[in-house]
Protein backbone atom coordinates (compact mmCIF):
# COMPACT_ATOMS: atom_id res chain seq x y z
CA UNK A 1 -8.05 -6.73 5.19
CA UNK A 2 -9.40 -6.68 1.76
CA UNK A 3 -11.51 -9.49 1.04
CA UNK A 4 -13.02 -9.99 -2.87
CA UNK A 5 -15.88 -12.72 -2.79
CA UNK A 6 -17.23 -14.28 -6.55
CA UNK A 7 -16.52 -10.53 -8.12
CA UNK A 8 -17.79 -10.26 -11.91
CA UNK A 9 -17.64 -7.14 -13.53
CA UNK A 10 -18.41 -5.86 -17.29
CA UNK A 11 -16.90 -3.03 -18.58
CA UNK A 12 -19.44 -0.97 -21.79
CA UNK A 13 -21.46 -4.16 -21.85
CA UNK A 14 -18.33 -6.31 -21.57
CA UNK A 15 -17.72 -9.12 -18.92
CA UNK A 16 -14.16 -8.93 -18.15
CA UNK A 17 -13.56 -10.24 -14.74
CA UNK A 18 -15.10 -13.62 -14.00
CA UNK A 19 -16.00 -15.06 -10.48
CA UNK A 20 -13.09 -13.26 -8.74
CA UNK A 21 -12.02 -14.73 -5.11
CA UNK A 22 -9.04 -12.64 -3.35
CA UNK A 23 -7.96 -11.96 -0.03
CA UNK A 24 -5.14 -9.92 1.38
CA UNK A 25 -4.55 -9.53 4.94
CA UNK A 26 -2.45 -6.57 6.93
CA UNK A 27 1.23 -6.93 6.13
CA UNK A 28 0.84 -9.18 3.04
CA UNK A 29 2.26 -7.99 -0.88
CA UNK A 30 0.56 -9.99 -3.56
CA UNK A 31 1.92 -9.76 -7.33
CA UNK A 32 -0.61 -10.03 -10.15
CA UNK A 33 0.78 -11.28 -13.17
CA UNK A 34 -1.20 -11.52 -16.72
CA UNK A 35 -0.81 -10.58 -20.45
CA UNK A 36 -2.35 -7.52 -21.94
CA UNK A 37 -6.05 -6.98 -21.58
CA UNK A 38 -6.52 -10.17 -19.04
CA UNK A 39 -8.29 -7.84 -16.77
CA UNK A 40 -5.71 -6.43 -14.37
CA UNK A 41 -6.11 -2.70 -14.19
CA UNK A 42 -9.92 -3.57 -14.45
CA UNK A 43 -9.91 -5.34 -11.27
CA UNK A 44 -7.58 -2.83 -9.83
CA UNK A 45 -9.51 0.26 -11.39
CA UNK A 46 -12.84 -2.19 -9.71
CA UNK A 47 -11.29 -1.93 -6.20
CA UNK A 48 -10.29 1.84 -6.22
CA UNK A 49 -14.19 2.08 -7.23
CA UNK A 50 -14.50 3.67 -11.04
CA UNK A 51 -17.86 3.87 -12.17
CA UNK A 52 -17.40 2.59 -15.49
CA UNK A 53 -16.64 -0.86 -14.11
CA UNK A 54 -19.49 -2.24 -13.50
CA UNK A 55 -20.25 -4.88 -10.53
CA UNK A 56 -22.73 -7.42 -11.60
CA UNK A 57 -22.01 -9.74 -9.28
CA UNK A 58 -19.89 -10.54 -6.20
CA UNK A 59 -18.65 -7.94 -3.25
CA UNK A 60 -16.07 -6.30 -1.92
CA UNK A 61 -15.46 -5.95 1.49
CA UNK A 62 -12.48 -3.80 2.77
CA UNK A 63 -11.87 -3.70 6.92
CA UNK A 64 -14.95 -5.28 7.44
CA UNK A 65 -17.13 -3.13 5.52
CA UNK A 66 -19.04 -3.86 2.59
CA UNK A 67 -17.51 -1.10 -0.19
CA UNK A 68 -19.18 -2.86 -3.51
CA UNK A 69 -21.05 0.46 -4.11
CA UNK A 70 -19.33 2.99 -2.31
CA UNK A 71 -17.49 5.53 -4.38
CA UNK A 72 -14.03 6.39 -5.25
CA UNK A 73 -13.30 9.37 -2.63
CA UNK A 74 -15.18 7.34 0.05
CA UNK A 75 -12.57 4.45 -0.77
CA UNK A 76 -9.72 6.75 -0.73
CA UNK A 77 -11.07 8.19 3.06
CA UNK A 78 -11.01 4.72 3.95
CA UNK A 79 -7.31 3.76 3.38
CA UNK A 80 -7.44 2.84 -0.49
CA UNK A 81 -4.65 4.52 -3.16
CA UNK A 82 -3.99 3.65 -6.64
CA UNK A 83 -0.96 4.64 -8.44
CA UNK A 84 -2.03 4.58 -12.06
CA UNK A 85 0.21 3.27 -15.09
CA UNK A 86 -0.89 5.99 -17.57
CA UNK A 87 -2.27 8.94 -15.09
CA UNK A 88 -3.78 12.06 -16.54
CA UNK A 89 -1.96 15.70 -16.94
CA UNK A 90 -3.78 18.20 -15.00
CA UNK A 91 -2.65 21.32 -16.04
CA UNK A 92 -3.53 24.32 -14.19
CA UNK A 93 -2.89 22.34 -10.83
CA UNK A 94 0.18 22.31 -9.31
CA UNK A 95 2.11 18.87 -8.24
CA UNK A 96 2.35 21.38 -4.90
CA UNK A 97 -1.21 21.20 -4.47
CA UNK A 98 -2.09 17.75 -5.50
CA UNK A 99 0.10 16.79 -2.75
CA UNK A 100 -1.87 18.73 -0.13
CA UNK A 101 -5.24 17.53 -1.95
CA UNK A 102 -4.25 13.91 -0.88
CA UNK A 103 -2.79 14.80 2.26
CA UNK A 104 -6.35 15.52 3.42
CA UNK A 105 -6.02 18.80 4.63
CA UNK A 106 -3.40 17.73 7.31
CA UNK A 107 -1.40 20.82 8.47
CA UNK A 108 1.50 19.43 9.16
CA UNK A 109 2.12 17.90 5.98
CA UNK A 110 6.06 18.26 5.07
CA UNK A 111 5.98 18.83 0.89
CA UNK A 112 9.43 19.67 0.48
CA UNK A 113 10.76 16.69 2.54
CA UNK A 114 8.30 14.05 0.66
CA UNK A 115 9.89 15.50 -2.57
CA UNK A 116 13.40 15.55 -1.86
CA UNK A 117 12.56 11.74 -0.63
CA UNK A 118 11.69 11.08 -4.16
CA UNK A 119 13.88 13.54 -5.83
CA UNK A 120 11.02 16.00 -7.10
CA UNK A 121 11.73 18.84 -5.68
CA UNK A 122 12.46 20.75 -9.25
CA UNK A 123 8.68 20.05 -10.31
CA UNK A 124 6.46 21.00 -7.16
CA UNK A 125 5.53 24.28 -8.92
CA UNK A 126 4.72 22.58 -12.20
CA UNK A 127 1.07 21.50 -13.82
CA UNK A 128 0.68 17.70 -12.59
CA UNK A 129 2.40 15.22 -15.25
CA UNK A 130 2.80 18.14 -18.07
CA UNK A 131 5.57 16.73 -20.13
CA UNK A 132 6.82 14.68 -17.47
CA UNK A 133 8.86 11.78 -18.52
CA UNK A 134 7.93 8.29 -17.51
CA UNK A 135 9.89 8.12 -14.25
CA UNK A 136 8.74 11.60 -13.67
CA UNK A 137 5.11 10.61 -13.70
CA UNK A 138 6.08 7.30 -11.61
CA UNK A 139 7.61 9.67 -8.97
CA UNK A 140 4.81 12.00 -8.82
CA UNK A 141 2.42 9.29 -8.26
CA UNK A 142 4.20 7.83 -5.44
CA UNK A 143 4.78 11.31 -3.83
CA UNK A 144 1.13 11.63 -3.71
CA UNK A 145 0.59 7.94 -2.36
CA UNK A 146 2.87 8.95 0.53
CA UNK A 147 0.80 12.00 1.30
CA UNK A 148 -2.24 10.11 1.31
CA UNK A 149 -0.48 7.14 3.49
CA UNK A 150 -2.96 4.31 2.60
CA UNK A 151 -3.85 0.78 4.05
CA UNK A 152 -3.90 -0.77 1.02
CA UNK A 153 -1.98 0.20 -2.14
CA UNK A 154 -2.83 -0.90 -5.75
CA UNK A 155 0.56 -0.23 -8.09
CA UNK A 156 -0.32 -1.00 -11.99
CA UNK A 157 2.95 -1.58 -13.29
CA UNK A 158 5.32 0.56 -11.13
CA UNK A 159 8.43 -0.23 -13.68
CA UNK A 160 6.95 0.72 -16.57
CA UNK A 161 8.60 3.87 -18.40
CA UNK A 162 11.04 3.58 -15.52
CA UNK A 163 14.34 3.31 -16.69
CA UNK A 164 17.34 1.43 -14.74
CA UNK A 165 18.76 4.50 -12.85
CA UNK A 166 15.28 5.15 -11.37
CA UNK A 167 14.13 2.07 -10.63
CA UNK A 168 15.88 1.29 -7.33
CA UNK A 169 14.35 5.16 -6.03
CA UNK A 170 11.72 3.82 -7.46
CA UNK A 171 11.26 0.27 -5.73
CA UNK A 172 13.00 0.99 -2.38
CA UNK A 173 9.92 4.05 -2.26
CA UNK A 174 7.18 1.04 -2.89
CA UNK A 175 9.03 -1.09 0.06
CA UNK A 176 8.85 1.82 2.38
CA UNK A 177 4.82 2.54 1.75
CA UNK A 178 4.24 -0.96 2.15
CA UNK A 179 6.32 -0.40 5.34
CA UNK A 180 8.89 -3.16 4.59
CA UNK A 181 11.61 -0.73 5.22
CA UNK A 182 13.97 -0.97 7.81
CA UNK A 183 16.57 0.82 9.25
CA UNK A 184 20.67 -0.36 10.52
CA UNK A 185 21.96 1.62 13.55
CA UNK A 186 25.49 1.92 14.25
CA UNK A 187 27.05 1.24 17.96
CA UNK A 188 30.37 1.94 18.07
CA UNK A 189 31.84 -0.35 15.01
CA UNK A 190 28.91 -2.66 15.35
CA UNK A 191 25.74 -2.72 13.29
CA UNK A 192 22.74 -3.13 14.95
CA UNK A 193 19.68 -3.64 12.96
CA UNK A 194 16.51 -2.49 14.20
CA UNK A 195 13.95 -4.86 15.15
CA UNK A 196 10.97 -4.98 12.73
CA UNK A 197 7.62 -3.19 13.15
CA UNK A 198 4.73 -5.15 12.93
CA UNK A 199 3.58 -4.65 9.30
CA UNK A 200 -0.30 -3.72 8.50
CA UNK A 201 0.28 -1.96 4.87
CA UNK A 202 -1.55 -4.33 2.16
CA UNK A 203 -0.46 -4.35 -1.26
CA UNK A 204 -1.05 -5.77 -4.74
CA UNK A 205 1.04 -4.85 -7.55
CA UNK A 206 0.57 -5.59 -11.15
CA UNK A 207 4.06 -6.64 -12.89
CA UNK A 208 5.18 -7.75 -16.48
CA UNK A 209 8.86 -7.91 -15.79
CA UNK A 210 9.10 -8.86 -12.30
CA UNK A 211 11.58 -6.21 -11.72
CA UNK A 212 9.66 -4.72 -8.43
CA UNK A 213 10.21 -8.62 -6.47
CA UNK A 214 14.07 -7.29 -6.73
CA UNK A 215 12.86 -4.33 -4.18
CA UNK A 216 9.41 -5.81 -2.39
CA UNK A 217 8.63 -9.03 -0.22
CA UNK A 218 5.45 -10.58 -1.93
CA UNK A 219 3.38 -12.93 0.17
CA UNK A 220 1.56 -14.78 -2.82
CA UNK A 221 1.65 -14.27 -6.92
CA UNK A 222 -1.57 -14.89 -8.70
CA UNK A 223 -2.12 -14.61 -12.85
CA UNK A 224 -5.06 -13.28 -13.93
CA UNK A 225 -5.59 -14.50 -17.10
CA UNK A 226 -8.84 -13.96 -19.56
CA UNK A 227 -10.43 -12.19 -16.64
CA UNK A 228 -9.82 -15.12 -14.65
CA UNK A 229 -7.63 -15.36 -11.11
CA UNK A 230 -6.10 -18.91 -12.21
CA UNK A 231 -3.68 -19.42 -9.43
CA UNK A 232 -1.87 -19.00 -6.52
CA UNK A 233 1.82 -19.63 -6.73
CA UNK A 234 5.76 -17.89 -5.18
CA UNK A 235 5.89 -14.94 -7.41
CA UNK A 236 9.66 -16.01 -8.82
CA UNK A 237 8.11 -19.55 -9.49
CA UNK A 238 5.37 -17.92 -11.87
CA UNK A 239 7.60 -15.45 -13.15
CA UNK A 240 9.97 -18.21 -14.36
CA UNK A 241 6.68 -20.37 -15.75
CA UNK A 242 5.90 -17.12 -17.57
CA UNK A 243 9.38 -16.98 -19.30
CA UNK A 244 9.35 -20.61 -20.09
CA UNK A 245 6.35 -21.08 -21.45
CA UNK A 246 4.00 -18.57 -22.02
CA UNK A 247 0.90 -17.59 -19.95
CA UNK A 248 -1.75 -19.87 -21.06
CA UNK A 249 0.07 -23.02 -20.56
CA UNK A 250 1.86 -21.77 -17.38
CA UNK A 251 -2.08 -21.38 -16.02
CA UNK A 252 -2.38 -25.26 -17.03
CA UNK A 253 0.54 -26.44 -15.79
CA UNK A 254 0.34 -24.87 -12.13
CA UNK A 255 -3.64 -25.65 -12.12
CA UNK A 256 -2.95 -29.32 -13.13
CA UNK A 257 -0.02 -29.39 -9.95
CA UNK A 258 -2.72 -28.23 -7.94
CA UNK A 259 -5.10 -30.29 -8.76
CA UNK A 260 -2.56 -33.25 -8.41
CA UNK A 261 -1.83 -32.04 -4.93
């Protein structure tokens, strides 16, 4: 599980996130809402372990162990991916070899297959995200999370620059990471759908529109809001708060209901 105990974190001298508490066990989604700069990729750029976030105070634990200091590839060995909103171009590496980069050397590793999952088998022999169009770069990064095959998986903002034709490829691909997939066999004329594996993949996803609930099962919704988590909600009930009335006085309104309860 990932557990995140009283985390505050500053960012060039900056505090930005402010007495964090979260915890997400194996098999559970949660959805971060939160306007622009509240803190979300910090906290999510915090867990993947960038060094320009800085942890004054609080830890992170993930499986049991105490990863506060440990750095980014040792979080990545562990079970940790990240795919980014705004991800860099690398050119002079191929998308063929980025995939066998976070693969981790495995042999057996089918590239073609992973592509044609994703429909990206046209850019394998280009320069990672060179003039790639927004649901390019969204499809590269999740053809590299499924190479890696995390535990937990951070997604900051998965719809954005996706545009409606991509966005079910592009959801139904999240579901299946987070291993909320499943599959219908046919007996006869009968459909028989497949019992359920146990799920262990851990997510949290950070979402403006709301678009990726249409696609994933979320266990909780939280809003982060002025680098503080403010609440734990049903993602569609904070969602429709947000639409009503705004972020700040959805925080009130759900903290006041808590309070009350």
């Amino acid at each position: 599980m990932l557990v995140i105990e009283d985390l505050q974190v500053e960012l060039a001298g900056k505090l930005i996130l402010k007495h964090i508490d979260m915890e997400i066990q194996p098999g559970e989604t949660h959805i971060l809402f939160g306007p622009n700069g509240s803190g979300k990729t910090s906290l999510l750029m915090t867990i993947m372990g960038f060094p320009q976030y800085k942890v004054v105070a609080g830890r992170i634990y993930f499986k049991g162990v105490d990863i506060t200091n440990m750095p980014t590839h040792e979080r990545a060995s562990m079970g940790i991916g990240m795919s980014f909103q705004r991800p860099p171009t690398l050119r002079g590496l191929k998308v063929r070899q980025l995939i066998k980069i976070c693969a981790g050397g495995r042999e057996d590793i089918d590239v073609e297959g992973m592509a044609k999952a994703v429909n990206f088998e046209d850019f394998l022999d280009r320069d990672v995200n060179d003039g790639f169009s927004g649901g390019e770069i969204k499809r590269s990064e999740l053809l590299q999370l499924m190479a890696q095959n995390p535990d937990l998986l951070l997604f900051d903002e998965p719809e954005s620059g996706v545009d409606l034709e991509n966005m079910e490829l592009v959801g139904k691909t999240i579901a299946r990471l987070l291993g909320q997939d499943f599959q219908v066999k046919v007996k006869g004329d009968k459909p028989i759908r497949q019992q359920k594996r146990e799920r262990r993949k851990m997510g949290l996803v950070i979402t403006h529109t709301g678009h990726i609930l249409d696609y994933v099962t979320a266990s909780k919704g939280q809003v982060l809001y002025d680098g503080v988590l403010s609440c734990v909600e049903n993602p569609r009930e904070i969602l429709k708060c947000i639409a009503n009335i705004g972020y700040e006085e959805c925080v009130r309104c759900i903290l006041g209901n808590n309070t009350r309860n």
